[in-house]
C-alpha atoms as a PDB file:
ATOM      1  CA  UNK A   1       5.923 -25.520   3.889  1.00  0.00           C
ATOM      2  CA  UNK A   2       9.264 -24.498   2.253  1.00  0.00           C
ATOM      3  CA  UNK A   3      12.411 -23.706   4.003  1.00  0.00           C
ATOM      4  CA  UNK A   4      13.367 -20.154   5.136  1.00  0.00           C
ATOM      5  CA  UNK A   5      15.499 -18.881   2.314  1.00  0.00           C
ATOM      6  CA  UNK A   6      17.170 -16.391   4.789  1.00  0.00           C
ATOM      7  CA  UNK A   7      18.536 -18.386   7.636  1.00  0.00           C
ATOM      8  CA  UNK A   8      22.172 -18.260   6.467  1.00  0.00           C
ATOM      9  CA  UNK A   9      22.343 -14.529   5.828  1.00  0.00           C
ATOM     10  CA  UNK A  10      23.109 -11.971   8.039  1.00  0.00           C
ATOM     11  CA  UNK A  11      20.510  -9.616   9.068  1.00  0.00           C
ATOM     12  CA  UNK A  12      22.032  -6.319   7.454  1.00  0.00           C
ATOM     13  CA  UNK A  13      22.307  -8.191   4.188  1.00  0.00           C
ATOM     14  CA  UNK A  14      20.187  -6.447   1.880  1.00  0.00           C
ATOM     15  CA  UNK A  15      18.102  -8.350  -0.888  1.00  0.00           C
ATOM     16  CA  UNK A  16      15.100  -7.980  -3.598  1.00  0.00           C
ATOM     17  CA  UNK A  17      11.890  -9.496  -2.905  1.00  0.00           C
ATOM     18  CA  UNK A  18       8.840 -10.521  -3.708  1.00  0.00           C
ATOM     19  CA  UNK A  19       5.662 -10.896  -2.992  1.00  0.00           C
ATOM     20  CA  UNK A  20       5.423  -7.098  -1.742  1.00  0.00           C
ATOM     21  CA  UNK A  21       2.126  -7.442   0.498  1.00  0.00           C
ATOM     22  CA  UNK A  22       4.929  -9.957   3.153  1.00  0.00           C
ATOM     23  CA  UNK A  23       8.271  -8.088   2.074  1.00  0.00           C
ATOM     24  CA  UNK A  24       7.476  -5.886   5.484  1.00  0.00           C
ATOM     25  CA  UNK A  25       7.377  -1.773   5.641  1.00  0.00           C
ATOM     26  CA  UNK A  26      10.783  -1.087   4.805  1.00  0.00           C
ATOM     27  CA  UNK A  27      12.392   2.359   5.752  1.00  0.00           C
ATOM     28  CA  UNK A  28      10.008   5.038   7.227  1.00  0.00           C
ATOM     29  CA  UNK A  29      10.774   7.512   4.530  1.00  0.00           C
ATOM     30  CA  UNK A  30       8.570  10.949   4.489  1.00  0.00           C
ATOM     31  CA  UNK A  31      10.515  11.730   0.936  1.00  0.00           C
ATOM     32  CA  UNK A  32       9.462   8.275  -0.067  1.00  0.00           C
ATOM     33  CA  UNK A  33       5.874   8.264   0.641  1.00  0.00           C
ATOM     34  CA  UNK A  34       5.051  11.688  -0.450  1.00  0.00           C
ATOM     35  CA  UNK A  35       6.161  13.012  -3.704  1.00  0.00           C
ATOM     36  CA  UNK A  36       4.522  15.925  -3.309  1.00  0.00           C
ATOM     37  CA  UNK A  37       6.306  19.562  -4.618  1.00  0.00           C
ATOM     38  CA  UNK A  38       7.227  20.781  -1.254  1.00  0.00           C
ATOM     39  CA  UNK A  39       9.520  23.440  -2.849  1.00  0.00           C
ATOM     40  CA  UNK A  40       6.284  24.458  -4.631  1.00  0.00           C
ATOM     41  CA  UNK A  41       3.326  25.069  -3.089  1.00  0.00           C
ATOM     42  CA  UNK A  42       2.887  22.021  -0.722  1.00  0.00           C
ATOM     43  CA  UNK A  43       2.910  22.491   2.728  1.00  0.00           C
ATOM     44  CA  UNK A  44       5.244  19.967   5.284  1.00  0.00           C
ATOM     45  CA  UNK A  45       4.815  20.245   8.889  1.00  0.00           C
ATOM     46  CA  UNK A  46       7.292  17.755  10.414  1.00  0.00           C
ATOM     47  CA  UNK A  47       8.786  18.280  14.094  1.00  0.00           C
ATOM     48  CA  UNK A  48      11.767  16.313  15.000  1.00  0.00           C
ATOM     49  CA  UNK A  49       9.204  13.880  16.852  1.00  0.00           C
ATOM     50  CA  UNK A  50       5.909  12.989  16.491  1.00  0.00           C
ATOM     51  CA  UNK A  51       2.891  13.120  13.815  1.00  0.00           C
ATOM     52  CA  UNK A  52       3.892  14.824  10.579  1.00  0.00           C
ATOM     53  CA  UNK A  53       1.465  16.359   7.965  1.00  0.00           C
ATOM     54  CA  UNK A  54       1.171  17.426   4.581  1.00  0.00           C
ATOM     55  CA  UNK A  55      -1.077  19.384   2.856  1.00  0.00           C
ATOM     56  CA  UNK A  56      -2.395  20.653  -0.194  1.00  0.00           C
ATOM     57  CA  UNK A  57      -2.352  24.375  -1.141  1.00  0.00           C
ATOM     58  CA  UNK A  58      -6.233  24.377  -1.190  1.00  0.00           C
ATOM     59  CA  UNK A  59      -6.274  22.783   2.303  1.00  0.00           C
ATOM     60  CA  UNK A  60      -8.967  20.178   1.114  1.00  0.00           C
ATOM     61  CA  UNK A  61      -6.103  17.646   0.914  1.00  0.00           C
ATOM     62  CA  UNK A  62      -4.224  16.206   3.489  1.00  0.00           C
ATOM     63  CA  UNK A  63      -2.205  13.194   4.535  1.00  0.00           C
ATOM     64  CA  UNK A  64      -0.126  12.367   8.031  1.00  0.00           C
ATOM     65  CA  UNK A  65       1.738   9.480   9.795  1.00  0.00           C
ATOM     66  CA  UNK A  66       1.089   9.375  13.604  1.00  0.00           C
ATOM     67  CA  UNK A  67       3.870   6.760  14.487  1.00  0.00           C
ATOM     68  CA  UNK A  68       2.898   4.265  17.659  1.00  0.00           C
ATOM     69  CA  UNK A  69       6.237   2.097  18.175  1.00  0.00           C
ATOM     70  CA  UNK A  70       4.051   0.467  20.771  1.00  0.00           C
ATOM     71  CA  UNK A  71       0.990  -0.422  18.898  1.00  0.00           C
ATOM     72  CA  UNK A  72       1.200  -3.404  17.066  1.00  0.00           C
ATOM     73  CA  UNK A  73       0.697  -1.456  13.514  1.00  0.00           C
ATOM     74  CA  UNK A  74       2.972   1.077  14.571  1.00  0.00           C
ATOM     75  CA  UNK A  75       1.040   3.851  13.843  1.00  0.00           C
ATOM     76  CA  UNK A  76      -0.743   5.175  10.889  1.00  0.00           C
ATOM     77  CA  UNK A  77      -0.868   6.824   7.828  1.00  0.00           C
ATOM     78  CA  UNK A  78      -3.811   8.532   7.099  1.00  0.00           C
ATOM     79  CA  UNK A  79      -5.269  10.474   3.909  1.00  0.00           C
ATOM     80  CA  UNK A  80      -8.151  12.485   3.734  1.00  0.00           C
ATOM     81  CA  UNK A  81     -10.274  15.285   1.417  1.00  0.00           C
ATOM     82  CA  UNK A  82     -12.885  17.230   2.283  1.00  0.00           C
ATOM     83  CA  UNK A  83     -14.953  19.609  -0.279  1.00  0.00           C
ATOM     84  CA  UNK A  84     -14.519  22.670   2.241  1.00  0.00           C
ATOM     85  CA  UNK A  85     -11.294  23.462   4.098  1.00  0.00           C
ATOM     86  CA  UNK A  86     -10.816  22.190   7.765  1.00  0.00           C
ATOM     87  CA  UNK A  87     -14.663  20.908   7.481  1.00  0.00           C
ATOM     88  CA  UNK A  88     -14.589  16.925   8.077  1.00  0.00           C
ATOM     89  CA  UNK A  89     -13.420  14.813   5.505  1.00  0.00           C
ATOM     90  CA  UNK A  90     -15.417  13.708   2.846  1.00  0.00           C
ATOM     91  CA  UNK A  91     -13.678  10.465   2.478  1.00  0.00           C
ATOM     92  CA  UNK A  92     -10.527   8.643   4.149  1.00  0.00           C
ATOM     93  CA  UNK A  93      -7.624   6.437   3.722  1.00  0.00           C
ATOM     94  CA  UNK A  94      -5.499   4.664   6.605  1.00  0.00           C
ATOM     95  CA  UNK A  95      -2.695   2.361   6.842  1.00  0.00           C
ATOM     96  CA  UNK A  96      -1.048   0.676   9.151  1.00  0.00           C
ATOM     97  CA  UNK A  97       2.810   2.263   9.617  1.00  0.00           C
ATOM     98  CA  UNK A  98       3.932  -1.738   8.658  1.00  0.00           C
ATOM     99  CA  UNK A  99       2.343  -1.011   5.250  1.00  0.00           C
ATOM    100  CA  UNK A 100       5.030  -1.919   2.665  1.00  0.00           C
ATOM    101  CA  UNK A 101       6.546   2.012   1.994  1.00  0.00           C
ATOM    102  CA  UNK A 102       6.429   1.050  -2.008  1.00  0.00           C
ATOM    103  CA  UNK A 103       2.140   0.825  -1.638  1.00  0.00           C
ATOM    104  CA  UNK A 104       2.425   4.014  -0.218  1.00  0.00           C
ATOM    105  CA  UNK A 105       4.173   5.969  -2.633  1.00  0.00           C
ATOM    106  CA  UNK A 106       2.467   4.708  -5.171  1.00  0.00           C
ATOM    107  CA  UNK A 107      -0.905   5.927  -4.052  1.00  0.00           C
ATOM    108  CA  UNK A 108       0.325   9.318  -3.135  1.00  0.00           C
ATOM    109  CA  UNK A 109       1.717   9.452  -6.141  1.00  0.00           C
ATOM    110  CA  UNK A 110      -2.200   8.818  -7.885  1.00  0.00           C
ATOM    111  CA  UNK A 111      -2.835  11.059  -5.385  1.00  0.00           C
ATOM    112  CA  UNK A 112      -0.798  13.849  -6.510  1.00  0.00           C
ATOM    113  CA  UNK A 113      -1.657  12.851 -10.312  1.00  0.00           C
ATOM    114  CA  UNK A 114      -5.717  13.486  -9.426  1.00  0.00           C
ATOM    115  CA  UNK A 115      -5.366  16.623  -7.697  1.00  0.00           C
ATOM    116  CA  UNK A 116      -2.947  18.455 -10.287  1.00  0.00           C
ATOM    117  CA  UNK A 117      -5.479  16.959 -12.997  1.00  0.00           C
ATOM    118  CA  UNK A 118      -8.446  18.731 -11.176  1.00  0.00           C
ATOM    119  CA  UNK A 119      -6.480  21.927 -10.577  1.00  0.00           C
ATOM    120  CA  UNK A 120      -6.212  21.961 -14.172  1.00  0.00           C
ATOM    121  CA  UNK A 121      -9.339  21.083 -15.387  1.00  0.00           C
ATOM    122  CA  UNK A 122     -12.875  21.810 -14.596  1.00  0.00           C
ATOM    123  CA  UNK A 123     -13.426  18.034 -13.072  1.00  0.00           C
ATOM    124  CA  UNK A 124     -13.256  16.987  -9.868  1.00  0.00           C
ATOM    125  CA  UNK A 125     -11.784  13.487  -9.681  1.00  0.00           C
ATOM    126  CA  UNK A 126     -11.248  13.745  -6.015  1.00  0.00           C
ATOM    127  CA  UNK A 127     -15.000  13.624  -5.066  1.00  0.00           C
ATOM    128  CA  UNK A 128     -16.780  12.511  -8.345  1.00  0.00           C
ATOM    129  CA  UNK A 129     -14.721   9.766  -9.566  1.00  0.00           C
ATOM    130  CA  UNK A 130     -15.549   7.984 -12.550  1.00  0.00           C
ATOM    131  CA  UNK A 131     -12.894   4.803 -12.672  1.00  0.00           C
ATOM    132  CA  UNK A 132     -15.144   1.512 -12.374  1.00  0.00           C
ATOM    133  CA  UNK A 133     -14.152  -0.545  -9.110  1.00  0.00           C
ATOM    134  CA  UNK A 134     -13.547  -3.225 -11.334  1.00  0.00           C
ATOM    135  CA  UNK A 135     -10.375  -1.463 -12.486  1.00  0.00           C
ATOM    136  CA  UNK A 136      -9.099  -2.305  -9.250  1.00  0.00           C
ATOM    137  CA  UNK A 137      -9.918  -5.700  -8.887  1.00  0.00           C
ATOM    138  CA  UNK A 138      -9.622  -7.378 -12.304  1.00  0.00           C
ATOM    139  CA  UNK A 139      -5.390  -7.091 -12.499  1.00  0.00           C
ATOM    140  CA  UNK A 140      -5.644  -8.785  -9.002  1.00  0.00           C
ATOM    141  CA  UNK A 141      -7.704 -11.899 -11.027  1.00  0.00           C
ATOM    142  CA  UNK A 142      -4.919 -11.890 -13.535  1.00  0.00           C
ATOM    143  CA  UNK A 143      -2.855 -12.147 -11.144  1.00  0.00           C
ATOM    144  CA  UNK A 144      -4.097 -15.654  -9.095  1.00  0.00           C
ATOM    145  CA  UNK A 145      -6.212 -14.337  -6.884  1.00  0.00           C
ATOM    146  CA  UNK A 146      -8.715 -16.308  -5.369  1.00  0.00           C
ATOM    147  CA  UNK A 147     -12.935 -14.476  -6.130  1.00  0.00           C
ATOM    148  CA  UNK A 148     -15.190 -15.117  -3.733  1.00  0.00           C
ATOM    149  CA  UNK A 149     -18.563 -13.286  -3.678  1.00  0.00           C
ATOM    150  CA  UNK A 150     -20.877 -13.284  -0.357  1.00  0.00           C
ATOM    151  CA  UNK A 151     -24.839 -12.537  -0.178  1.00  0.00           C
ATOM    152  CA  UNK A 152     -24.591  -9.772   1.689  1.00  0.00           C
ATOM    153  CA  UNK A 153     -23.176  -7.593  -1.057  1.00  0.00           C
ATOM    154  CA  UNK A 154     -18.869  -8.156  -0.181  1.00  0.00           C
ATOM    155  CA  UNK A 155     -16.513  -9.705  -2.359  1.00  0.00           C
ATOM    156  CA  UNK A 156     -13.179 -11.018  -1.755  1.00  0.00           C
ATOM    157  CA  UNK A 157      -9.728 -11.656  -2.944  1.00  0.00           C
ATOM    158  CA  UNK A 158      -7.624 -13.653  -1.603  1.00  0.00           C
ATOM    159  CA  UNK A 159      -3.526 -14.014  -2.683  1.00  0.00           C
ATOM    160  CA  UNK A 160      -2.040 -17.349  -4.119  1.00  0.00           C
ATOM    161  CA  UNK A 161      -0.307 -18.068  -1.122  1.00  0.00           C
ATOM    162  CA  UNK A 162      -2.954 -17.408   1.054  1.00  0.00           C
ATOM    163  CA  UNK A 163      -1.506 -14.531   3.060  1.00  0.00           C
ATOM    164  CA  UNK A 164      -3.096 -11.580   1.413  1.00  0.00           C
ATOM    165  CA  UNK A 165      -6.629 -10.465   0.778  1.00  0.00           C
ATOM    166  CA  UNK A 166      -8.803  -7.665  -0.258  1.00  0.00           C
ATOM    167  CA  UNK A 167     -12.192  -7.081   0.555  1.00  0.00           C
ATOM    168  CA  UNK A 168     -14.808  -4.872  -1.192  1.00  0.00           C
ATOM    169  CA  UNK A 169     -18.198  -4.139  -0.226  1.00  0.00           C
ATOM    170  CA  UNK A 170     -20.116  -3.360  -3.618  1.00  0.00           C
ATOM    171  CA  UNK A 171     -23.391  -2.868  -2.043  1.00  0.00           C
ATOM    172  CA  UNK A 172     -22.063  -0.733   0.851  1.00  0.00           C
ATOM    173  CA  UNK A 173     -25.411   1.400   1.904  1.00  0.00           C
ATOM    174  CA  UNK A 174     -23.271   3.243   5.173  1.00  0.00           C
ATOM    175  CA  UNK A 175     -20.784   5.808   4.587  1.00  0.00           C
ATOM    176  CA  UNK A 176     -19.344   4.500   8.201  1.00  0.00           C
ATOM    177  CA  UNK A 177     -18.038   1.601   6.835  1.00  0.00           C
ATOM    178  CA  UNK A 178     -14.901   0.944   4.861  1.00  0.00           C
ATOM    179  CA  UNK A 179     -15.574   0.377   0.491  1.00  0.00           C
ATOM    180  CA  UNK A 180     -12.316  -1.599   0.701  1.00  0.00           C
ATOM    181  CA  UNK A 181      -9.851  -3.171   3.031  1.00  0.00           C
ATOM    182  CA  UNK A 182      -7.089  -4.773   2.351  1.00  0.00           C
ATOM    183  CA  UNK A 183      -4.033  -6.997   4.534  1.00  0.00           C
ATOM    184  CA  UNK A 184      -1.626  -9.314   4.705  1.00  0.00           C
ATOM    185  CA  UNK A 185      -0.093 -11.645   7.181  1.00  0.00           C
ATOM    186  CA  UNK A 186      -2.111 -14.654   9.246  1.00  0.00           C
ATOM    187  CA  UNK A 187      -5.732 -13.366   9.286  1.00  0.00           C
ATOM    188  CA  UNK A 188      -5.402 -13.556  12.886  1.00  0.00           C
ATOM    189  CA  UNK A 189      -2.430 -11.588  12.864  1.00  0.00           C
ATOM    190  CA  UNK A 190      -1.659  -9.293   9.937  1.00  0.00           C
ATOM    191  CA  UNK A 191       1.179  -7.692   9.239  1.00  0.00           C
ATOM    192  CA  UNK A 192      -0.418  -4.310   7.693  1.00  0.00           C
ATOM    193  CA  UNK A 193      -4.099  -3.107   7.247  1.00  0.00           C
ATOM    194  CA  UNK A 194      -5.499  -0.779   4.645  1.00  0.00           C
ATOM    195  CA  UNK A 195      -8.699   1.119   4.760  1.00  0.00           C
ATOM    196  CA  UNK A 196     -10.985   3.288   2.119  1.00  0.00           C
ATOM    197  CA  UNK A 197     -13.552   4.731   3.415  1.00  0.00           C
ATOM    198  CA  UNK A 198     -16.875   5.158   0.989  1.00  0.00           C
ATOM    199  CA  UNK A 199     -16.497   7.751  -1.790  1.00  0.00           C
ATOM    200  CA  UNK A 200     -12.645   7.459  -1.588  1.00  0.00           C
ATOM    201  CA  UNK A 201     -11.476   7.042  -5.591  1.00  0.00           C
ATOM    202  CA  UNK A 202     -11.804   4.030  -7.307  1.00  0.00           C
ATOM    203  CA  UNK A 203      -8.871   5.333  -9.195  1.00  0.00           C
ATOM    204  CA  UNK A 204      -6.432   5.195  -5.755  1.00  0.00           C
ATOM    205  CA  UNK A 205      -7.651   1.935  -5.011  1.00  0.00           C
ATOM    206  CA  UNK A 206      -6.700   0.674  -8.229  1.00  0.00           C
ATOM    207  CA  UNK A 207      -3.096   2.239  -7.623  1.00  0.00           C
ATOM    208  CA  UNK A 208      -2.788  -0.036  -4.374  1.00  0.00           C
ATOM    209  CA  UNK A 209      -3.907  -3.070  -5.785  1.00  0.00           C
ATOM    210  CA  UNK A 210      -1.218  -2.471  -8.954  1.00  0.00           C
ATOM    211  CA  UNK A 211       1.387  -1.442  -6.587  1.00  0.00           C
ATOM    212  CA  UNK A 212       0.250  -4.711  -4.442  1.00  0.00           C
ATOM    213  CA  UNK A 213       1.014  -7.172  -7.239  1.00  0.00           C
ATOM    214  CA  UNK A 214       3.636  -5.192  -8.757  1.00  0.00           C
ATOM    215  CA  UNK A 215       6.342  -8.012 -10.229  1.00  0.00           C
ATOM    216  CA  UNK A 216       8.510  -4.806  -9.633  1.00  0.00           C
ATOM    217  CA  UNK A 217      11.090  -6.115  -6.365  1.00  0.00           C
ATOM    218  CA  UNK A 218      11.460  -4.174  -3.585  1.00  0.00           C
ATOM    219  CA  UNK A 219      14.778  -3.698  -1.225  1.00  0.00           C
ATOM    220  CA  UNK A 220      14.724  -5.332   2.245  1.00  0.00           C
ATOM    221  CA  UNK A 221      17.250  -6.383   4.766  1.00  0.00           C
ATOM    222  CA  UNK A 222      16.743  -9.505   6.032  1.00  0.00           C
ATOM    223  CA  UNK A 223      16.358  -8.271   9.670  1.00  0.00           C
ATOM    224  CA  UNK A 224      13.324  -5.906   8.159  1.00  0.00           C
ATOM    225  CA  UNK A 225      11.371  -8.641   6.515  1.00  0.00           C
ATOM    226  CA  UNK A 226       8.545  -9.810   8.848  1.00  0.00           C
ATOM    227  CA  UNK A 227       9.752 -13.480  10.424  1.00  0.00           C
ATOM    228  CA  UNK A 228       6.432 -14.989  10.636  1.00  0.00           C
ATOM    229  CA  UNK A 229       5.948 -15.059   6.580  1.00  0.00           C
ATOM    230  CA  UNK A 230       9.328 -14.441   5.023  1.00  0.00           C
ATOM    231  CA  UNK A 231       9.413 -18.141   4.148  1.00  0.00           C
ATOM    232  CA  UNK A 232       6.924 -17.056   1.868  1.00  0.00           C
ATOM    233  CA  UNK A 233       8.991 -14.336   0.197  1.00  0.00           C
ATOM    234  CA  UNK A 234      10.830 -15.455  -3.209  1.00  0.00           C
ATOM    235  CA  UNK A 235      14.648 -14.030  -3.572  1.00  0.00           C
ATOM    236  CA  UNK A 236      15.012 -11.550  -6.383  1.00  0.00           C
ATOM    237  CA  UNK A 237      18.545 -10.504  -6.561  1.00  0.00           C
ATOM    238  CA  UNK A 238      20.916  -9.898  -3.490  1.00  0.00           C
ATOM    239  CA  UNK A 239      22.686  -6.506  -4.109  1.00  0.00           C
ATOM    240  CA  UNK A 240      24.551  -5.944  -0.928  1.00  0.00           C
ATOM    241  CA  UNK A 241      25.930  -7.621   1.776  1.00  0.00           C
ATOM    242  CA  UNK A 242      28.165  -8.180   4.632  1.00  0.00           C
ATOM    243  CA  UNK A 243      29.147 -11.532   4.098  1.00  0.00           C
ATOM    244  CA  UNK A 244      30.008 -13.584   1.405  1.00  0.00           C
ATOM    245  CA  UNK A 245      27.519 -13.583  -1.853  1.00  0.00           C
ATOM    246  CA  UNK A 246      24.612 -16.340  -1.261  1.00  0.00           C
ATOM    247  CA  UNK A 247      25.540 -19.898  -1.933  1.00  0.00           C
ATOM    248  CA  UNK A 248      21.505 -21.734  -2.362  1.00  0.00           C
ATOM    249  CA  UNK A 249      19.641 -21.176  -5.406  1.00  0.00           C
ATOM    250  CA  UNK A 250      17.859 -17.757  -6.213  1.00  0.00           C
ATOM    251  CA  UNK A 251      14.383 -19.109  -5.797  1.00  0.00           C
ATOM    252  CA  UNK A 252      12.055 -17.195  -9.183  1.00  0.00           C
ATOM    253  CA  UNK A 253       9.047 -15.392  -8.766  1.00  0.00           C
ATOM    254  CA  UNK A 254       5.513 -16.779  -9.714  1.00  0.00           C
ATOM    255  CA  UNK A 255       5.354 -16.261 -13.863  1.00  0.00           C
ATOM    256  CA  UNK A 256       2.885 -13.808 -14.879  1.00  0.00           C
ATOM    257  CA  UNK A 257       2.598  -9.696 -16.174  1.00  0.00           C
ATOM    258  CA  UNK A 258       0.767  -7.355 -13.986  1.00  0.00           C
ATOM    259  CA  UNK A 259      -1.506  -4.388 -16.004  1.00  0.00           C
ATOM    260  CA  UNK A 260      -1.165  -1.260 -14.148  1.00  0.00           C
ATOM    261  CA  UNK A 261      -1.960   2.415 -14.976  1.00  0.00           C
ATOM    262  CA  UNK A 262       0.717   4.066 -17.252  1.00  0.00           C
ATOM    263  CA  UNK A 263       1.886   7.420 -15.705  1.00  0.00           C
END
């Protein structure tokens, strides 16, 4: 097992990492994780405390973060549509609060992409997807990940380093039960969860799983990166800090391109 890269910084020192599925949530940013036009026609209900919601001007669209400080996920983000407004949700998205905040906005943003492209068009991308699930799946092969297919109609993918994984049930028959799920962390303790519920696009799913392998660093302080794993993090760039700059070797990430959507 390698050495923690991070035991002679302080905590407030502020570095870019990778891989983002350990790199931790990062700052709890509403402006972050939604980029929806507020100053539009989008609506924000956020008190000082508590749950905070956004929603679409249709009302068939909305997405929330109940936060739990006590739970160990620490709440949840949750998105969900339904064909009919305030009628229950045709299909659903959750993730833990401890969900990397960079997975999040990328999704929203896909989000925000499919429901300006059905406002202005006669499809409706948001319930009648066409994207193929294996446009989700197949960067996460070119990426090293691990394929394993099971009888029962699931497949999985597993990181390089073992502390990742996504799950999708291709043969899914029950709308109760999740089309994908996703983690990362110990198996018997993971850091984050993520959760689409059957009928949720193929073409958000594929958003995560870019945003999940993204070469793209993120910014973390050391005291926000999750202990357990951070061993397993590789050092992109330090950019600020209150000590002096880091004396060990800047440790590379794994070779490789990632395909993604172009916006």
């Amino acid at each position: 097992m390698s050495s923690d890269p991070f035991n002679d910084l302080d905590p407030d020192r502020e570095v870019k990492v990778l891989p983002r599925h350990l790199a931790g949530p990062g700052p709890t940013d509403l402006q972050t994780a939604w980029p929806f036009p507020f100053d539009e026609d989008w609506s924000l209900h956020q008190p000082e405390k508590g749950p905070a919601l956004a929603t679409s001007p249709c009302l068939r669209l909305w997405t929330g973060l109940v936060p739990e400080p006590d739970s160990p996920g620490k709440g949840k983000w949750t998105i969900a549509a339904n064909r009919v407004p305030f009628a229950a949700p045709t299909w659903q998205i959750t993730f833990d609060a401890t969900t990397p905040i960079e997975l999040l906005h990328d999704v929203h943003t896909e989000l925000l992409d499919l429901y300006l492209e059905d406002r202005h068009s006669d499809r409706d991308r948001l319930f009648e997807d066409d994207t193929a699930p294996q446009e989700a799946y197949t960067p996460l092969l070119a990426r090293g990940w691990s394929h394993q297919i099971k009888t029962n109609g699931t497949q999985f993918f597993r990181a390089p380093d073992g502390l990742g994984g996504v799950r999708h049930r291709y043969a899914i028959t029950g709308t109760g039960t999740p089309t994908w799920t996703a983690w990362a962390g110990y198996p018997s303790e993971p850091s984050w969860r993520a959760h689409f519920s059957f009928g949720a696009p193929s073409t958000l799913v594929a958003a995560f799983t870019a945003s999940l392998i993204s070469t793209e660093p993120v910014r973390r302080t050391v005291n926000d990166m999750p202990f357990h794993t951070r061993r397993n993090l590789y050092v992109a760039a330090a950019t600020t800090a209150k000590q002096t700059p880091m004396s060990s070797p800047v440790a590379a990430p794994p070779a490789g391109t990632v395909p993604g959507r172009t916006r």
